[in-house]
Protein backbone atom coordinates (compact mmCIF):
# COMPACT_ATOMS: atom_id res chain seq x y z
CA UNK A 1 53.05 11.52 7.38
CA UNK A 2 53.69 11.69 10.91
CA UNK A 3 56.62 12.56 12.99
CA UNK A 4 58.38 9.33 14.19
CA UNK A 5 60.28 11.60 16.98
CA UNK A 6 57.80 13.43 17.78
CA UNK A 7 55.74 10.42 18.28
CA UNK A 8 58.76 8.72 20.65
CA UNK A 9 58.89 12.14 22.54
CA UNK A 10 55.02 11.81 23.34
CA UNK A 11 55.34 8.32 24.57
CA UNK A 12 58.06 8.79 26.64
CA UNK A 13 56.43 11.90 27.96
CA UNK A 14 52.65 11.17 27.93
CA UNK A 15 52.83 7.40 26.94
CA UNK A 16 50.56 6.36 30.23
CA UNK A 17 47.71 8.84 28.89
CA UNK A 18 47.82 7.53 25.71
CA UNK A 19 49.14 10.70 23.99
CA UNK A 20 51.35 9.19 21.35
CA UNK A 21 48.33 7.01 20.45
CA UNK A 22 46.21 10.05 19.58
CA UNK A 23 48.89 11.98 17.56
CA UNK A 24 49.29 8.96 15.50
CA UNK A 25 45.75 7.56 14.98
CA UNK A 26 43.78 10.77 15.79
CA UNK A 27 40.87 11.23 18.48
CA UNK A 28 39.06 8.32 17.05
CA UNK A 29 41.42 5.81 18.44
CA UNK A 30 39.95 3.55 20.84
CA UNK A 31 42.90 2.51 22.88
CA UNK A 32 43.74 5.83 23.14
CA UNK A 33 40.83 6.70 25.28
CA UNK A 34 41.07 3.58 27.65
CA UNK A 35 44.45 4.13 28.30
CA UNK A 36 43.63 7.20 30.83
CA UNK A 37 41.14 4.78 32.57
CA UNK A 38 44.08 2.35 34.50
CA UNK A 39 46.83 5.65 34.68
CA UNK A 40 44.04 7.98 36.70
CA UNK A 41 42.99 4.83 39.03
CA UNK A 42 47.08 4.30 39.59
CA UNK A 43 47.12 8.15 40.71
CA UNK A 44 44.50 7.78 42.77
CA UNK A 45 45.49 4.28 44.67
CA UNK A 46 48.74 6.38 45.09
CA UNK A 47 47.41 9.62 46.70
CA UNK A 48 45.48 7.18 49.23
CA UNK A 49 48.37 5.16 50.11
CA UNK A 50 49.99 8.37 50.66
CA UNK A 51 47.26 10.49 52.64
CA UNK A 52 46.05 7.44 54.56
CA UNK A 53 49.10 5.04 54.77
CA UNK A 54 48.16 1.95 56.66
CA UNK A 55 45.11 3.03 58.26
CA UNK A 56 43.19 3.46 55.04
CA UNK A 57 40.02 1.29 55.68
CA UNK A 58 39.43 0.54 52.20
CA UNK A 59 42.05 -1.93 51.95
């Protein structure tokens, strides 16, 4: 049986990355591995916005 805490601890801490998903349902879980997908592409439309501002050309 799983930890419940334990479980809230990893969603509060690596919720975006799916972590709690994976403790609970194991590597298998599907929406655990999409859930990296949006949280990386996030990061990265952050570190442009930063490093580029509003001369980025992309957008």
């Amino acid at each position: 049986m799983k930890n419940k805490t334990v479980a809230a601890w990893l969603a509060f801490l690596g919720g975006p990355l799916g972590l709690h998903r994976f403790y609970l349902h194991g590597a298998r879980d599907l929406l655990g591995w999409l859930l990296p997908i949006p949280t990386l592409i996030g990061l990265y439309g952050l570190w442009r916005a930063r490093e580029f501002g509003l001369d980025d050309q992309l957008s």
